[in-house]
N, C-alpha and C. Protein backbone atom coordinates (compact mmCIF):
# COMPACT_ATOMS: atom_id res chain seq x y z
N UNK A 1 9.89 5.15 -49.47
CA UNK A 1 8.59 5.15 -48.85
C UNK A 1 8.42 3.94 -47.93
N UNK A 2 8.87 2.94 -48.39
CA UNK A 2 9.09 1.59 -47.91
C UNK A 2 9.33 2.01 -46.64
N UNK A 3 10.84 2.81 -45.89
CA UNK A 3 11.59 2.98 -45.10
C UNK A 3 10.72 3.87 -44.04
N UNK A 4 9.81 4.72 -44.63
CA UNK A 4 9.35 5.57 -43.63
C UNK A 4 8.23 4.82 -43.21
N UNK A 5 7.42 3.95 -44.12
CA UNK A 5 6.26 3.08 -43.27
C UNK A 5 6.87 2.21 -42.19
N UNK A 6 8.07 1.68 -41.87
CA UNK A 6 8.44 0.85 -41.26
C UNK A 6 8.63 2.37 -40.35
N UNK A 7 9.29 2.72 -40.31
CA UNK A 7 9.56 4.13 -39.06
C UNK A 7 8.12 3.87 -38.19
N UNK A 8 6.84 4.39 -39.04
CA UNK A 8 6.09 4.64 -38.41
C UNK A 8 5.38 3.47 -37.62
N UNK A 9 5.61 2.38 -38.56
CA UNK A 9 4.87 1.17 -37.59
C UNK A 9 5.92 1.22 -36.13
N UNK A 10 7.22 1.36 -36.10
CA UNK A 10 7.72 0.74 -34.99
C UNK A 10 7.83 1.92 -34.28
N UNK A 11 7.32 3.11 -34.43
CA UNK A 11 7.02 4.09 -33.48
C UNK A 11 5.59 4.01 -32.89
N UNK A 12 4.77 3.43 -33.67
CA UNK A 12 3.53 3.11 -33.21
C UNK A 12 3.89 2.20 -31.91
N UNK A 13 4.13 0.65 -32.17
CA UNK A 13 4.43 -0.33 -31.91
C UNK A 13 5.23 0.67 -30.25
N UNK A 14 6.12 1.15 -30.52
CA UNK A 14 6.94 1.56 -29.36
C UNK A 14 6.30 2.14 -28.45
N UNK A 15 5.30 2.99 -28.86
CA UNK A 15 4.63 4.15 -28.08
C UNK A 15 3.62 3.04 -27.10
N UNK A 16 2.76 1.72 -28.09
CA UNK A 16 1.74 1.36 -27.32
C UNK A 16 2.95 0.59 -26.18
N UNK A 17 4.32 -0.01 -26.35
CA UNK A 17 4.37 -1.02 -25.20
C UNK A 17 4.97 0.42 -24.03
N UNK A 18 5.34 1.64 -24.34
CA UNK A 18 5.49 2.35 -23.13
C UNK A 18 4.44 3.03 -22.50
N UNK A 19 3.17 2.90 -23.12
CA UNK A 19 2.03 3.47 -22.82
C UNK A 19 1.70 2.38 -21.90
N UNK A 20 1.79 1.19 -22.28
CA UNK A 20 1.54 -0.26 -21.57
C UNK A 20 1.82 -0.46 -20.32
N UNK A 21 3.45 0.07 -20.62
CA UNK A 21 4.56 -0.98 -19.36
C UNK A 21 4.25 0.55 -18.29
N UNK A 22 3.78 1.65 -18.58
CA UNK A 22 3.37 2.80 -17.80
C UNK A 22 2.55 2.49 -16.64
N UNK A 23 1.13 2.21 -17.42
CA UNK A 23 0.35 2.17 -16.50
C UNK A 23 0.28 0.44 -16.09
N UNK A 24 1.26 -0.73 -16.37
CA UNK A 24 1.06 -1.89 -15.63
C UNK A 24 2.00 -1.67 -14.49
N UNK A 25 3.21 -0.06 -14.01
CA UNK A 25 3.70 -0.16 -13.25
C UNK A 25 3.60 1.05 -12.41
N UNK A 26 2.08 1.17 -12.70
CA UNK A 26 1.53 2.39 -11.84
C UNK A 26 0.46 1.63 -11.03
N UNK A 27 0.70 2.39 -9.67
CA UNK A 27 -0.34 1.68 -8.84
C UNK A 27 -0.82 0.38 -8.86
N UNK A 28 0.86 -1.14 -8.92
CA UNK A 28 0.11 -1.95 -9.04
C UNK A 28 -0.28 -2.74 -7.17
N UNK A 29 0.28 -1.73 -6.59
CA UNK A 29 -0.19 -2.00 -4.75
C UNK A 29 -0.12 -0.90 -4.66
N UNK A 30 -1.34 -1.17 -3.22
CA UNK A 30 -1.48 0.24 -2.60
C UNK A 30 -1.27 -0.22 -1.64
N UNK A 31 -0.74 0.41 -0.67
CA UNK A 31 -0.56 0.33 0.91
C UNK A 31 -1.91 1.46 1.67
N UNK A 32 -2.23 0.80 2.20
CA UNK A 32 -3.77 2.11 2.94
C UNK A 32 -3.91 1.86 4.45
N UNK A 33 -3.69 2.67 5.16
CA UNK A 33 -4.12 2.99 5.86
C UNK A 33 -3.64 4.07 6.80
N UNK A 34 -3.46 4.33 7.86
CA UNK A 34 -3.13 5.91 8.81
C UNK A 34 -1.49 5.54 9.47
N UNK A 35 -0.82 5.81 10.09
CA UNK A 35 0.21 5.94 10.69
C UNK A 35 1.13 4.56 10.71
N UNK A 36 0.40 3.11 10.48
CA UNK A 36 0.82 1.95 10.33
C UNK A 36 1.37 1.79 8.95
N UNK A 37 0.98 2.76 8.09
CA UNK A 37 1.57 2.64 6.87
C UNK A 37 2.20 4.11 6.76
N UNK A 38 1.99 4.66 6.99
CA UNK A 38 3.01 6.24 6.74
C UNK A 38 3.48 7.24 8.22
N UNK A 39 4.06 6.60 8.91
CA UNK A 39 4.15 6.80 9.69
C UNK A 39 5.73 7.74 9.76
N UNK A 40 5.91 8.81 10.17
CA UNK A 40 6.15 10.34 10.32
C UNK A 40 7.46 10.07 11.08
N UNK A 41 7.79 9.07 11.97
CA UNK A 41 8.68 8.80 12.58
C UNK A 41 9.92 8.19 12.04
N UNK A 42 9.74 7.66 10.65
CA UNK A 42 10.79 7.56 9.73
C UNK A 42 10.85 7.94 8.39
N UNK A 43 12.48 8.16 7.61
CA UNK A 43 11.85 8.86 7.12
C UNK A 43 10.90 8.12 5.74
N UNK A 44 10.42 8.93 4.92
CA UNK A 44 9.63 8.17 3.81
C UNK A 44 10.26 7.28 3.13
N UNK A 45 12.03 6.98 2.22
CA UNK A 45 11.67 5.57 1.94
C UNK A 45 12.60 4.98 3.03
N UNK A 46 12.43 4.79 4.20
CA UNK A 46 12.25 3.98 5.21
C UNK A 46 11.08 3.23 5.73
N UNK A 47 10.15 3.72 5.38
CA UNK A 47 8.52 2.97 5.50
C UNK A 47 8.37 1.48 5.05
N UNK A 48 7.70 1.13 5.61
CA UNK A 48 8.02 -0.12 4.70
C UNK A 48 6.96 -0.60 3.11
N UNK A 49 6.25 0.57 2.59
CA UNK A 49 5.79 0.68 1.57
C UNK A 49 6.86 0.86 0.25
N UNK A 50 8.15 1.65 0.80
CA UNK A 50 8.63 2.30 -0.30
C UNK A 50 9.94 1.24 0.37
N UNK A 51 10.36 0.19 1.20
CA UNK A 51 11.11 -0.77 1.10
C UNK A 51 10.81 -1.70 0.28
N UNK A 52 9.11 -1.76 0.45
CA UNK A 52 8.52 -3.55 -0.15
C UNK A 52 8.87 -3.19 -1.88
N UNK A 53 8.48 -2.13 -1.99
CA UNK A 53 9.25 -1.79 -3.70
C UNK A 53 10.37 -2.37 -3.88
N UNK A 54 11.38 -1.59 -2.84
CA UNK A 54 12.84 -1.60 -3.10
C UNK A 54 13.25 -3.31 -3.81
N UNK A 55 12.41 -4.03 -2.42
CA UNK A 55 12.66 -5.15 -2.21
C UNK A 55 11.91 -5.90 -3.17
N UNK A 56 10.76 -5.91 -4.21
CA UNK A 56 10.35 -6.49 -5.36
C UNK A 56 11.22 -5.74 -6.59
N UNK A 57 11.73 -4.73 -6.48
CA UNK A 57 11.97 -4.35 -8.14
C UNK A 57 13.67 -4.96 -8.19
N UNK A 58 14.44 -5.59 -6.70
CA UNK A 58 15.69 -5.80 -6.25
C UNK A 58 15.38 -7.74 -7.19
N UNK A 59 13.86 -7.90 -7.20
CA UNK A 59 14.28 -9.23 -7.30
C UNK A 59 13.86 -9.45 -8.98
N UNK A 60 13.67 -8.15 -9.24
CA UNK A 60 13.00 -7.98 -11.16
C UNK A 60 11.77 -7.42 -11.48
N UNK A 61 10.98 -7.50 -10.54
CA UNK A 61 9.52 -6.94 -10.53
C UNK A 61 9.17 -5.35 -10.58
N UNK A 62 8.50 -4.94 -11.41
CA UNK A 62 8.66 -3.75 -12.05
C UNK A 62 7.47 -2.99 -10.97
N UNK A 63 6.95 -3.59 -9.97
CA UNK A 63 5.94 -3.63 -9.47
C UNK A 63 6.06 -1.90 -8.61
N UNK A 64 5.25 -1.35 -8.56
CA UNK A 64 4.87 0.23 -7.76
C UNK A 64 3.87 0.30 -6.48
N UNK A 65 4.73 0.85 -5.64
CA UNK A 65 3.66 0.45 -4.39
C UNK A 65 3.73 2.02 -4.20
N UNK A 66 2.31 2.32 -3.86
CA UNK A 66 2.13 3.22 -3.40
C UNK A 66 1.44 3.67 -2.31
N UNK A 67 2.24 4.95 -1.28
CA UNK A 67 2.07 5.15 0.28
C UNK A 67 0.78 5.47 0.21
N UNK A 68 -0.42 5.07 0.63
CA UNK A 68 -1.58 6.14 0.59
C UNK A 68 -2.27 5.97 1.94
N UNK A 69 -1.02 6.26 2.99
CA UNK A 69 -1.37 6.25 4.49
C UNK A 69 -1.44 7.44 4.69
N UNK A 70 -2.44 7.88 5.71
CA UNK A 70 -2.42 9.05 6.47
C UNK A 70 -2.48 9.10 7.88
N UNK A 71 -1.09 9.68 8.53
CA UNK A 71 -1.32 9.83 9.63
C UNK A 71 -2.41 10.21 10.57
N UNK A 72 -2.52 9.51 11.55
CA UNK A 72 -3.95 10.02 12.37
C UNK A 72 -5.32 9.72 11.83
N UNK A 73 -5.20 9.15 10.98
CA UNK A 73 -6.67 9.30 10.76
C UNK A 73 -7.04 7.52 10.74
N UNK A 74 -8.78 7.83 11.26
CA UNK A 74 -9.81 6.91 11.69
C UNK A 74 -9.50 5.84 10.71
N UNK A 75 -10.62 4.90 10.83
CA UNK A 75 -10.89 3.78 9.52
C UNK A 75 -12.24 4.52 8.88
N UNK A 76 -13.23 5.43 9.59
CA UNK A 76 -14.09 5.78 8.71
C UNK A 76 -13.43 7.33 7.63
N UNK A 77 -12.37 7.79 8.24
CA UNK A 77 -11.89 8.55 7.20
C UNK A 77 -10.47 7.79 5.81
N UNK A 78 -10.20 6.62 6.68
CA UNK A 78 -9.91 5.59 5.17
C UNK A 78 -10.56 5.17 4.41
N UNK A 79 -12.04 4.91 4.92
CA UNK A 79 -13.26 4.06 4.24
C UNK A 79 -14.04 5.20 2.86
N UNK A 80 -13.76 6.51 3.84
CA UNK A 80 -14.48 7.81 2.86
C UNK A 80 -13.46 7.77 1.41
N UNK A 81 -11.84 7.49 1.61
CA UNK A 81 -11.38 7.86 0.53
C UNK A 81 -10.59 6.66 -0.23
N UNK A 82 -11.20 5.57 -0.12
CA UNK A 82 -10.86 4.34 -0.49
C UNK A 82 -10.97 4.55 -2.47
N UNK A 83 -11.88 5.11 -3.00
CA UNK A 83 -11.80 5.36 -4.21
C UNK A 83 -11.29 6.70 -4.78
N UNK A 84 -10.37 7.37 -3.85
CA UNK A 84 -9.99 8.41 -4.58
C UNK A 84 -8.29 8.11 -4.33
N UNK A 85 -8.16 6.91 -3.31
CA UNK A 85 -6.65 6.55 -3.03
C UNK A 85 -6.18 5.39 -3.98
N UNK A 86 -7.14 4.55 -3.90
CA UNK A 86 -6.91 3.12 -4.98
C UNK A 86 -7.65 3.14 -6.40
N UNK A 87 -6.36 3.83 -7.37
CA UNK A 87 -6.79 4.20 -8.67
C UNK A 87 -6.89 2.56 -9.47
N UNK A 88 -7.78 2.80 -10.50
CA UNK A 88 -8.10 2.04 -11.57
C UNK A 88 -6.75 1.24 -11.84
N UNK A 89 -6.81 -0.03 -12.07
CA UNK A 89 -5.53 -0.76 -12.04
C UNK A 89 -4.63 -1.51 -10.70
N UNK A 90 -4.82 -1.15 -10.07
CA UNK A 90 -4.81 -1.56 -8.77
C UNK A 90 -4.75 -3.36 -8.79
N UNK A 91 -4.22 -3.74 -8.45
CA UNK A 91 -3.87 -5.31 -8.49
C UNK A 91 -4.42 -5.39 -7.08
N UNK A 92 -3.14 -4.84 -6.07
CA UNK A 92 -3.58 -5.39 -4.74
C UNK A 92 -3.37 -4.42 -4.08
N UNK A 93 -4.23 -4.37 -2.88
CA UNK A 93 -3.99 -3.16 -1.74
C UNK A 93 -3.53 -4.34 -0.16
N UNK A 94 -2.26 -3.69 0.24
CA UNK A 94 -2.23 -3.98 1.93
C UNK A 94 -3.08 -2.55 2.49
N UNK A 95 -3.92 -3.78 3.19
CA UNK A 95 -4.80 -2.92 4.44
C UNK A 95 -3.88 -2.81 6.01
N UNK A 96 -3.91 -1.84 5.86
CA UNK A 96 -3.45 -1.95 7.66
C UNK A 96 -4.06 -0.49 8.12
N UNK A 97 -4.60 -0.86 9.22
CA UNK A 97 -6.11 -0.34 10.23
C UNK A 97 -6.27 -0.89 10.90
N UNK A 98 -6.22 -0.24 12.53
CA UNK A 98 -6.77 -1.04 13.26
C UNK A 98 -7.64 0.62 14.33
N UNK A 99 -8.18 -0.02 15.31
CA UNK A 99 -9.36 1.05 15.76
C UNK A 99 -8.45 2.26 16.80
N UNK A 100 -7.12 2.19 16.98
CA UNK A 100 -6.38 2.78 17.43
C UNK A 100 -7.28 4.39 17.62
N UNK A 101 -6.96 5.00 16.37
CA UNK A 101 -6.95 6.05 16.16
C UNK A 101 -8.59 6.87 16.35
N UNK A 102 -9.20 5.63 15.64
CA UNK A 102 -11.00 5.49 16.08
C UNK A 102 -11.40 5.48 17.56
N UNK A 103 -10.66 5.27 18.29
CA UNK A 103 -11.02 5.05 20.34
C UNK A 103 -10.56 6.42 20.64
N UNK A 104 -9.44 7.00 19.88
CA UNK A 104 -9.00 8.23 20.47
C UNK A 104 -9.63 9.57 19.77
N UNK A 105 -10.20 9.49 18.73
CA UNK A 105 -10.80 10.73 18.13
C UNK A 105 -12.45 10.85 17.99
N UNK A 106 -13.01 9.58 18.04
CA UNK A 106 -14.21 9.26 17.12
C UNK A 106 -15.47 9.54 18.67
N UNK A 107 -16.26 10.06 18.86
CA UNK A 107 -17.13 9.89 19.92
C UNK A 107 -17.62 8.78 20.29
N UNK A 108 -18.15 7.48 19.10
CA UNK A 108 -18.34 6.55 19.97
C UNK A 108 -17.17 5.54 20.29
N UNK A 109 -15.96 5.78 19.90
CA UNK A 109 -14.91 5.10 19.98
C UNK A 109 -14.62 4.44 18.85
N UNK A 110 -14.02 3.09 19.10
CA UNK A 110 -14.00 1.94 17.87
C UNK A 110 -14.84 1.16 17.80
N UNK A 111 -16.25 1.52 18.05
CA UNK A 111 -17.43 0.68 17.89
C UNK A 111 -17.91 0.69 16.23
N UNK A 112 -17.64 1.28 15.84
CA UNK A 112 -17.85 0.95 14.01
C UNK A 112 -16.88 0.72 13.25
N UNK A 113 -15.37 0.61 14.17
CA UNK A 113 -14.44 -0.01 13.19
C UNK A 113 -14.51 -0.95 12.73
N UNK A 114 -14.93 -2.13 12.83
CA UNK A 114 -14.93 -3.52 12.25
C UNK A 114 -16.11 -3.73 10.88
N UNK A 115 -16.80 -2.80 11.13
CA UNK A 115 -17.65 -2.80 9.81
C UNK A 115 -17.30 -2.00 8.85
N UNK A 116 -16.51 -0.67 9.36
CA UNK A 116 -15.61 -0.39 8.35
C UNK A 116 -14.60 -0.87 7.63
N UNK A 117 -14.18 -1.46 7.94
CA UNK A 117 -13.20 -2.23 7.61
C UNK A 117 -13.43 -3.36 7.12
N UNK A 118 -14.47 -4.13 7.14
CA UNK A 118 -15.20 -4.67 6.39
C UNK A 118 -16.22 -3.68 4.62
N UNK A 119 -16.53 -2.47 5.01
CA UNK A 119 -17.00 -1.96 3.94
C UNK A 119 -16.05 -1.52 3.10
N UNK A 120 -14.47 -1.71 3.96
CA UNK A 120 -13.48 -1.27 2.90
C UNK A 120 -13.03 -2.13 2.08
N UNK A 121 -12.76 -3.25 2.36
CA UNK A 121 -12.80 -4.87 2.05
C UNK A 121 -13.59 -5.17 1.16
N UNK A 122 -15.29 -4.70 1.27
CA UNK A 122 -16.28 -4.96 -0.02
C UNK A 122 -15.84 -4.06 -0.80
N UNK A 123 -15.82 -2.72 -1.09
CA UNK A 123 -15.12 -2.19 -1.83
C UNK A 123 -14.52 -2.91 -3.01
N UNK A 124 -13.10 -2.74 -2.20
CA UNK A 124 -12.24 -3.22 -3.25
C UNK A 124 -12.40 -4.51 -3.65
N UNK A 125 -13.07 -5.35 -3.39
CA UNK A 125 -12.87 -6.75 -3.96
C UNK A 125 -14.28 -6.45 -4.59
N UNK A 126 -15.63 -5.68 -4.84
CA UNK A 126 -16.19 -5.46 -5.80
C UNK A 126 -15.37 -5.12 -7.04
N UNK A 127 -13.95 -4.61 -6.89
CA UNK A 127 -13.53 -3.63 -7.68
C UNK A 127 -12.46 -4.63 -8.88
N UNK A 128 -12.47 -5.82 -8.07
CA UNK A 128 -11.63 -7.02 -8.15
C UNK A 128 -10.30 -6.71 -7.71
N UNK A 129 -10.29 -5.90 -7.26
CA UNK A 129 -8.38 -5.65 -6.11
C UNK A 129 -8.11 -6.74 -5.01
N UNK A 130 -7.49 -7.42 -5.08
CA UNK A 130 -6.83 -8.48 -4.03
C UNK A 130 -6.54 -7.78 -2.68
N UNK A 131 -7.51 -7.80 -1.49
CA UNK A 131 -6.58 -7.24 -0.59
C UNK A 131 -6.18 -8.21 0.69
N UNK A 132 -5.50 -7.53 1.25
CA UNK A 132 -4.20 -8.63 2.14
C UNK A 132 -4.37 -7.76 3.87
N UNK A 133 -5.07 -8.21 4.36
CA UNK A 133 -5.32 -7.42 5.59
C UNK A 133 -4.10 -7.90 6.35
N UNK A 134 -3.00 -7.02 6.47
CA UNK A 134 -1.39 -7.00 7.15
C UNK A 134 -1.57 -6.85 8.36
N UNK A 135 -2.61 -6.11 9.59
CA UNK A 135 -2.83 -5.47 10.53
C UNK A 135 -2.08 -6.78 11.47
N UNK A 136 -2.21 -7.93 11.50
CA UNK A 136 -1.82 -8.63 12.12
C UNK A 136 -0.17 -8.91 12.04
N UNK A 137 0.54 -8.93 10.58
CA UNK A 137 1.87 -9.46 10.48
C UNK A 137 2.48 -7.29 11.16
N UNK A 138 1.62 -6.87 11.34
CA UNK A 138 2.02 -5.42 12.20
C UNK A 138 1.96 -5.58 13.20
N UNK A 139 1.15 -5.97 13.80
CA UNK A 139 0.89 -6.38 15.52
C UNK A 139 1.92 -7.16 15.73
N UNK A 140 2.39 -8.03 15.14
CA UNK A 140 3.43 -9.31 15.78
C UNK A 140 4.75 -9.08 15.38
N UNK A 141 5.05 -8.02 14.54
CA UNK A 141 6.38 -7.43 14.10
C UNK A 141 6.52 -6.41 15.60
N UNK A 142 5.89 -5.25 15.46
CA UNK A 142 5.67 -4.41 16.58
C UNK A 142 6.21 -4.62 18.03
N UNK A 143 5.46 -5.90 18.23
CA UNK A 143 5.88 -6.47 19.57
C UNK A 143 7.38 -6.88 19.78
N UNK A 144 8.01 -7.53 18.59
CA UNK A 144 9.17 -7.90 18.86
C UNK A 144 10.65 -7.08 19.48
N UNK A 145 11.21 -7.43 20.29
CA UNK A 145 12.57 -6.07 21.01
C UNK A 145 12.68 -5.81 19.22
N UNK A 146 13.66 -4.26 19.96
CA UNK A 146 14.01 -3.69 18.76
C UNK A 146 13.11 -3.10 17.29
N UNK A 147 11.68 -3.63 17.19
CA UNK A 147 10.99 -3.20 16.08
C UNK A 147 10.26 -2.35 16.07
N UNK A 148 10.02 -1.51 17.27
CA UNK A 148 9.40 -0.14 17.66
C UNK A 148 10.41 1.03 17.87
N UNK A 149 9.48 1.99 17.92
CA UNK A 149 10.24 3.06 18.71
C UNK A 149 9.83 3.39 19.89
N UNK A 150 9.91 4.59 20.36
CA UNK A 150 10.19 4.67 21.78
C UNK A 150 8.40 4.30 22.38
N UNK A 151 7.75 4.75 21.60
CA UNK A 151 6.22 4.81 21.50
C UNK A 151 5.82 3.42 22.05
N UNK A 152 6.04 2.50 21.07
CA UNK A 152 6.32 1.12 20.91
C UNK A 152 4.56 0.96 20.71
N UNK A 153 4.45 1.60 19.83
CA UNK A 153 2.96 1.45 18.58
C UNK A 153 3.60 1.90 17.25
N UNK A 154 4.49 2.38 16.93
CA UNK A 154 5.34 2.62 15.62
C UNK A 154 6.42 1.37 15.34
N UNK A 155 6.19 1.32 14.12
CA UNK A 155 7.58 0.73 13.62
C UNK A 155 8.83 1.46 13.41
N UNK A 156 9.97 0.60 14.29
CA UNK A 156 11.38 1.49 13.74
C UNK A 156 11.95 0.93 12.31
N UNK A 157 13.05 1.63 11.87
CA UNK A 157 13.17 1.22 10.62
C UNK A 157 13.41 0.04 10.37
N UNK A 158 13.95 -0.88 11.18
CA UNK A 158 14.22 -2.45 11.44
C UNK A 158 12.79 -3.19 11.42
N UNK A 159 11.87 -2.61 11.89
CA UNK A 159 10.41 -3.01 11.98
C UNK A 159 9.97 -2.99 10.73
N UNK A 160 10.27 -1.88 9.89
CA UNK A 160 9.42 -1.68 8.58
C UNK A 160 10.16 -2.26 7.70
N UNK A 161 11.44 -2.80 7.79
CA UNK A 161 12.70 -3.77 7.02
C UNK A 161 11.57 -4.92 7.16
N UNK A 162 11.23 -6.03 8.48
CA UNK A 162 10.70 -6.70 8.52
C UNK A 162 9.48 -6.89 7.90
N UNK A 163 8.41 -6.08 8.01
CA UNK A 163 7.25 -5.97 7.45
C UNK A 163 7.29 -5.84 6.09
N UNK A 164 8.08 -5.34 5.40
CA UNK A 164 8.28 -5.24 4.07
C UNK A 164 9.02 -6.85 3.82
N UNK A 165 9.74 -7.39 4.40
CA UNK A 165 10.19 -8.99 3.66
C UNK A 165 9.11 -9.64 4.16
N UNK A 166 8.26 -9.51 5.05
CA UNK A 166 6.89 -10.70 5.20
C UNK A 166 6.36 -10.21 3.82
N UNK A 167 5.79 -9.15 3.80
CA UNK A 167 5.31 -8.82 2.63
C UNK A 167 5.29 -9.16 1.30
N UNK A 168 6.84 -8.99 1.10
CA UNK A 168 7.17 -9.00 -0.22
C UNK A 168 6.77 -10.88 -0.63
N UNK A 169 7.34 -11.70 0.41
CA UNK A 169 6.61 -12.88 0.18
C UNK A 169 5.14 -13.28 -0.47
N UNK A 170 4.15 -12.30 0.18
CA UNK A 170 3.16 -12.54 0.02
C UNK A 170 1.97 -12.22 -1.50
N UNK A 171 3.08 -10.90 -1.99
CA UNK A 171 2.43 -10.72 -3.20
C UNK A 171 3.80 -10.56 -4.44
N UNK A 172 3.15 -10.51 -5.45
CA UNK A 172 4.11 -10.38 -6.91
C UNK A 172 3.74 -9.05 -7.32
């Protein structure tokens, strides 16, 4: 009897640390935003969402980043689904948005991007999620020879190599 109570404690015991180590390596980054983060021109783990993984779990970090970019779309259609993309647990989100996509679809242009993007920002840091507005270490990767494609508003895969080691610096 002795033998089977010990069974059951360390099946207990087992179940809570994989129930644990589950959800501490689910969704602990999110990557958000439209074509700067999931961008169609390479393939998916070429992005540099599913590199910055490569490149934290390469150095021990059990850490899960997840793509929750959508091509083409505004900052007020990132802002609409900011709580159905960044689930509960969420450590940190990279933001990258900029009014690109808002000047070319939106009627008044990118005249309400910056407050969106600001209401996406209150958001998550009501939510206590750390976020890391990247839009800039994108802009200055972008520009460099070689880190675009032909477009040269996309990252090539050398681009999203880069953006993923600024990155990976920046969070655990």
């Amino acid at each position: 009897m002795n033998f089977l109570l010990r069974v059951c404690v360390f099946s207990i015991i087992l179940a809570g640390i994989t129930i644990g180590s589950a959800n501490f390596a689910s969704a602990q980054i999110v990557a958000l935003g439209s074509s700067t983060v999931d961008d169609q021109r390479v393939a998916s783990n070429e992005r540099w969402p599913a590199v910055l993984e490569e490149m934290l779990r390469a150095k021990g970090s059990p850490t899960h980043v997840t793509n929750a970019g959508v091509w083409g779309e505004t900052i007020e259609g990132t802002l609409s689904r900011v709580s159905s993309s960044v689930p509960d647990g969420t450590k940190t989100v990279i933001l990258m948005v900029n009014g690109h996509n808002d000047a070319n679809k939106l009627s008044q242009g990118a005249a309400g991007a910056a407050a969106n993007v600001a209401a996406i920002k209150n958001q998550l840091k009501a939510r206590g999620i750390k976020v890391i507005d990247a839009m800039g270490i994108y802009v200055s990767v972008v520009k460099q020879p070689g880190m675009a494609v032909t477009d040269r508003i996309h990252l090539s895969v050398e681009g999203n190599k880069k953006v993923a080691a600024i990155l990976a610096g920046m969070v655990r």
